[in-house]
N, C-alpha and C. Protein backbone atom coordinates (compact mmCIF):
# COMPACT_ATOMS: atom_id res chain seq x y z
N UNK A 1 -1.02 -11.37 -20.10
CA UNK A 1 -1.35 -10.84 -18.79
C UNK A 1 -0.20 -11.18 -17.83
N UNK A 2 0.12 -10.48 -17.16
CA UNK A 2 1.58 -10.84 -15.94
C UNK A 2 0.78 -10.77 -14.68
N UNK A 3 1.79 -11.62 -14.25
CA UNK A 3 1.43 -11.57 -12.63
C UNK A 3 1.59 -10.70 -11.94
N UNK A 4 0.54 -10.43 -10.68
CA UNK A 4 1.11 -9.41 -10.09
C UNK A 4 1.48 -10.31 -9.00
N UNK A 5 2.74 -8.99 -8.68
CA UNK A 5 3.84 -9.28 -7.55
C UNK A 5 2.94 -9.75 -6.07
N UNK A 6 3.41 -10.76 -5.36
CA UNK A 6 3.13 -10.58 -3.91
C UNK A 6 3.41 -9.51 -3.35
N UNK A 7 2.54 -9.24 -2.27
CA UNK A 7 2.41 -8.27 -0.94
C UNK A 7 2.04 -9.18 0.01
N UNK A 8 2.76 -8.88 0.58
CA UNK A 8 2.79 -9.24 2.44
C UNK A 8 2.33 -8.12 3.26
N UNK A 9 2.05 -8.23 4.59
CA UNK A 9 1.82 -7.64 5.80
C UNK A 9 2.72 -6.71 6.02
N UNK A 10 3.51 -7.02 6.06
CA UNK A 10 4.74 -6.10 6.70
C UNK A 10 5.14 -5.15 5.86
N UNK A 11 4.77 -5.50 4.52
CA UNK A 11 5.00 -4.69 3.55
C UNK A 11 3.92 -3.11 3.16
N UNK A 12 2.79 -4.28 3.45
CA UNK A 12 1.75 -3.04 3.42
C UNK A 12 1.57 -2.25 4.55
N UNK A 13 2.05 -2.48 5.98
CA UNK A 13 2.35 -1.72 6.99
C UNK A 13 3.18 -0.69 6.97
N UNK A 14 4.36 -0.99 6.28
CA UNK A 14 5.63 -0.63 5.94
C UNK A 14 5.28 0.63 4.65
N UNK A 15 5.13 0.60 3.78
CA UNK A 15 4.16 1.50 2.98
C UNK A 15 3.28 2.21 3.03
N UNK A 16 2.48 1.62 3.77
CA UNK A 16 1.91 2.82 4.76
C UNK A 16 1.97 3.62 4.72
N UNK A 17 3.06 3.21 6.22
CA UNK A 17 3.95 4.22 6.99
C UNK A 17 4.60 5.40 5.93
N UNK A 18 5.36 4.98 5.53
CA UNK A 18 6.36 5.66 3.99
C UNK A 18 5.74 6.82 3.75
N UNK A 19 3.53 6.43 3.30
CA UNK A 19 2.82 7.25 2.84
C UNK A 19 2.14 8.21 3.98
N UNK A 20 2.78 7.99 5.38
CA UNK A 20 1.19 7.80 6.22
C UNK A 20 0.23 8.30 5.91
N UNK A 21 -0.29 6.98 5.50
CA UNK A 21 -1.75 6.70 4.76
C UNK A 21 -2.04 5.50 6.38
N UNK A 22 -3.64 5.80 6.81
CA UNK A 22 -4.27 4.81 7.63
C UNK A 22 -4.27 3.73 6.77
N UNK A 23 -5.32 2.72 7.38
CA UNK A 23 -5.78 1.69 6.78
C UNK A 23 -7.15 2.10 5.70
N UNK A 24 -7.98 3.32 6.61
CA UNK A 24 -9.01 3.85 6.01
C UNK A 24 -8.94 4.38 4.57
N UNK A 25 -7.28 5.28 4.33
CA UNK A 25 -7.14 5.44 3.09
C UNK A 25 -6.78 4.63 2.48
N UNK A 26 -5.86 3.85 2.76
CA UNK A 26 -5.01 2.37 1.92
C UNK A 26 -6.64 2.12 1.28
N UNK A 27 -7.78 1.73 2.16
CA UNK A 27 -8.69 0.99 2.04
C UNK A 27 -9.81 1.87 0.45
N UNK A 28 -9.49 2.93 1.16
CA UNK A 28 -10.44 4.16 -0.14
C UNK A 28 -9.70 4.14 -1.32
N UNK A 29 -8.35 4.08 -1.11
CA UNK A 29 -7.49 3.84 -2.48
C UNK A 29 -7.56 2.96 -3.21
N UNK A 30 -7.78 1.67 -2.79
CA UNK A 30 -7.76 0.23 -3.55
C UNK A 30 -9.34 -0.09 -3.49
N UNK A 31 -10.07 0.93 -2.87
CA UNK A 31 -11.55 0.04 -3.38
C UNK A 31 -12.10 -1.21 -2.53
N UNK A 32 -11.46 -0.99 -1.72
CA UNK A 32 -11.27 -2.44 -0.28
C UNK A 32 -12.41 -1.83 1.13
N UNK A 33 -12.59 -2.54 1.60
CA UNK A 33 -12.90 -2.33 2.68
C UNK A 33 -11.52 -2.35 3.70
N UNK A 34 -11.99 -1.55 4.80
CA UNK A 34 -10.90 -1.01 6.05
C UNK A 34 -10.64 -2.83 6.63
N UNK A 35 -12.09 -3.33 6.71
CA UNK A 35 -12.06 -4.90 7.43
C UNK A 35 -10.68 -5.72 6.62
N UNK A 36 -10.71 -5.69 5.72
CA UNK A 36 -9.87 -6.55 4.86
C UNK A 36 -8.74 -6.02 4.86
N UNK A 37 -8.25 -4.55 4.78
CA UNK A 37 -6.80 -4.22 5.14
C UNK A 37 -6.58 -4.72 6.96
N UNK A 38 -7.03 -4.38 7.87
CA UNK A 38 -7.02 -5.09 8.80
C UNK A 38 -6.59 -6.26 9.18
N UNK A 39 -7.39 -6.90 8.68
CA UNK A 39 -7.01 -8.19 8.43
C UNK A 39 -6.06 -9.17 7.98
N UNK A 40 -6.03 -8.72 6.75
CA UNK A 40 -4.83 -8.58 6.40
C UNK A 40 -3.59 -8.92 6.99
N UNK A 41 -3.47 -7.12 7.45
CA UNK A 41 -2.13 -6.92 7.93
C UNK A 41 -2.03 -7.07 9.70
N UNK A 42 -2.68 -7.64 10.17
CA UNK A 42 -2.49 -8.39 11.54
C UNK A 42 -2.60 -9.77 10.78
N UNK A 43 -2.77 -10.15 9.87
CA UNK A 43 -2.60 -11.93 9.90
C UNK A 43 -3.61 -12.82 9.88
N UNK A 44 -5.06 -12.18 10.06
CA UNK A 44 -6.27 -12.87 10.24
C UNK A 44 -6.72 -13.75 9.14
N UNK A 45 -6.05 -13.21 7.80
CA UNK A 45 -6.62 -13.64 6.35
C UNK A 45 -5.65 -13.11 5.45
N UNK A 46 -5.72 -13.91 4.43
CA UNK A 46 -5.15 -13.60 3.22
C UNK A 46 -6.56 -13.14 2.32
N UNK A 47 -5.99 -11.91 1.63
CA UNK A 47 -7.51 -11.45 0.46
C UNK A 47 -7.18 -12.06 -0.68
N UNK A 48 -8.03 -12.42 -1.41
CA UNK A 48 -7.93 -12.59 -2.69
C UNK A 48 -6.95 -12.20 -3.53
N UNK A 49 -6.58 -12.80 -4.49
CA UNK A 49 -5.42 -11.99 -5.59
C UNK A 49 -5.72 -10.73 -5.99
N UNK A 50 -7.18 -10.21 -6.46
CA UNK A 50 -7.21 -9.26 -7.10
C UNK A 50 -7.18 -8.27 -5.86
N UNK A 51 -7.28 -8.93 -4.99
CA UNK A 51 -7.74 -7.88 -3.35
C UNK A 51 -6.06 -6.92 -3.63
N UNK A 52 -5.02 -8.07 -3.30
CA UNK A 52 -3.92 -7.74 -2.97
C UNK A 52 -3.67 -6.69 -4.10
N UNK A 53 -3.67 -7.08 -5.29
CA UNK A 53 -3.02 -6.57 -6.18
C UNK A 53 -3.93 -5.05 -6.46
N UNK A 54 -4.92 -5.29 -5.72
CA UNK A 54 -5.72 -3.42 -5.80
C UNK A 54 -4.90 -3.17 -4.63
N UNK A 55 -4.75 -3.63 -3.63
CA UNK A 55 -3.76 -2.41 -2.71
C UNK A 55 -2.44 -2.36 -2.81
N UNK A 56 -1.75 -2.92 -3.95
CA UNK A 56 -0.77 -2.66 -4.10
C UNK A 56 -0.63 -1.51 -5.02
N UNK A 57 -1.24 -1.89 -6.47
CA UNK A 57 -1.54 -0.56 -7.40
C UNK A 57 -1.53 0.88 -6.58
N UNK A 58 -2.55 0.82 -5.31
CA UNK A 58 -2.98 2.00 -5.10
C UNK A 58 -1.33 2.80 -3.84
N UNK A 59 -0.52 1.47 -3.68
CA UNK A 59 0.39 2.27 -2.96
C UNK A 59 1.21 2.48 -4.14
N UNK A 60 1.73 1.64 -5.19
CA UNK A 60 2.73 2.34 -6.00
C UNK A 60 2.49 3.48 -6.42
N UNK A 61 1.04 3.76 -6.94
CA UNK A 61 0.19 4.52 -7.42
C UNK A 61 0.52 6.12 -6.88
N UNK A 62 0.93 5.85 -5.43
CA UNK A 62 1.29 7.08 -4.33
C UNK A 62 2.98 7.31 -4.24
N UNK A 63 3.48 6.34 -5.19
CA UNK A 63 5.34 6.40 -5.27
C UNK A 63 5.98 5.04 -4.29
N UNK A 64 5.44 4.50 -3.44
CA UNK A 64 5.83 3.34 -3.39
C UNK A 64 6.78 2.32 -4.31
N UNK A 65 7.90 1.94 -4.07
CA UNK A 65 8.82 1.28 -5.20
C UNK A 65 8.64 -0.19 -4.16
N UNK A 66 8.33 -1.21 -4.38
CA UNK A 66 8.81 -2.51 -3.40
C UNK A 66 9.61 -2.85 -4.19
N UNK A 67 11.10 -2.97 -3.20
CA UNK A 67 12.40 -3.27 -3.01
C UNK A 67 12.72 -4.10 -2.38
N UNK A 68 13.84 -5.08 -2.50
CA UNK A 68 14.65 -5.70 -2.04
C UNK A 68 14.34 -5.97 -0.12
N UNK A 69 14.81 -5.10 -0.35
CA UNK A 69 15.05 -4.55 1.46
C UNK A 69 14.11 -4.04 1.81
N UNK A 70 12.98 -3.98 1.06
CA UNK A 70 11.63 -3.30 1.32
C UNK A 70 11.15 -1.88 0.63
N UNK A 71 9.77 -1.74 1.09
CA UNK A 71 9.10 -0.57 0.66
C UNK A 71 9.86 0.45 0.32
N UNK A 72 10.18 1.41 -0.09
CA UNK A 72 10.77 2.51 -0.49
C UNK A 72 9.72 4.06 -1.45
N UNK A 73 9.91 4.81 -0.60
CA UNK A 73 9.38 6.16 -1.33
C UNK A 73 9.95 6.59 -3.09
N UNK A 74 9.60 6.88 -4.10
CA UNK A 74 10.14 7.26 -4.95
C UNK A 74 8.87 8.44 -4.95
N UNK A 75 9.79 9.37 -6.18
CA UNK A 75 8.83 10.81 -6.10
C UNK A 75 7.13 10.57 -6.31
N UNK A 76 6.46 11.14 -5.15
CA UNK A 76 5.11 11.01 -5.71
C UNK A 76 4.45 11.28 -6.78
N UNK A 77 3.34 10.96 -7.24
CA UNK A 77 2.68 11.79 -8.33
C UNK A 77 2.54 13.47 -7.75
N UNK A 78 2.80 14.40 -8.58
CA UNK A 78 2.39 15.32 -7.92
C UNK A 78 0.44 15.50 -7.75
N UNK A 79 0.44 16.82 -6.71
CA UNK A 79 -0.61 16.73 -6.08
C UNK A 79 -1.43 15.53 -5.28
N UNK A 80 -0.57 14.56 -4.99
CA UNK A 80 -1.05 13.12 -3.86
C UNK A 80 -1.20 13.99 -2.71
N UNK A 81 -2.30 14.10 -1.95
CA UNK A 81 -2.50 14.48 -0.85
C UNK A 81 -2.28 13.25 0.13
N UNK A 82 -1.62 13.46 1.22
CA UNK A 82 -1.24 12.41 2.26
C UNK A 82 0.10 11.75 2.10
N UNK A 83 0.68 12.43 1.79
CA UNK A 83 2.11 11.77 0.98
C UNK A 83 3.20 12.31 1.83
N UNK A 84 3.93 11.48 2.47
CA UNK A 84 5.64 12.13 3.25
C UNK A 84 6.06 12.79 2.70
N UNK A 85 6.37 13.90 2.79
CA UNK A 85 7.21 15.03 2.48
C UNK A 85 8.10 15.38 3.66
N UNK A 86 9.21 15.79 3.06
CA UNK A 86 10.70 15.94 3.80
C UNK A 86 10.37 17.79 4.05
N UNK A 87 10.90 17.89 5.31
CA UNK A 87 10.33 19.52 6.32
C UNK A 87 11.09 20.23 5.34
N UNK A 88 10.79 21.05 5.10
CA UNK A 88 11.61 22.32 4.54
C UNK A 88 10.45 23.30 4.13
């Protein structure tokens, strides 16, 4: 079994964003309640391991790469509804 990677705040804000995805979806994606992404990511609490590591799944899940320098878009799955797309 491997560990899963840390997630931070800033990260899951940051990813998000990338996706804009609310907290409401982050929250529908990973199976979480909205309270606990919240929370979260203002600083109120740390969730559980398995907490974190369901909202992380569910952003890579959307093309999320965590990088170095941070969050980063890679190609979505196709058909992800809510996903940044570049205007054209």
């Amino acid at each position: 079994m491997t560990k899963v990677e840390h997630l931070t705040p800033h990260q899951s804000r940051e990813a998000r964003r990338l996706l804009n995805w609310s907290r409401v979806r982050l929250a529908v994606k990973s199976s979480l309640g909205e309270g606990t992404i919240g929370d979260f990511e203002n600083g109120r609490r740390i969730p559980r391991s398995w907490k974190l590591a369901a909202m992380r799944q569910a952003l890579e899940g959307a093309g999320v790469v965590f990088a170095v320098g941070g969050p980063k878009l890679s190609d979505p799955p196709k058909g992800e509804a809510g996903t940044a797309t570049p205007d054209g």
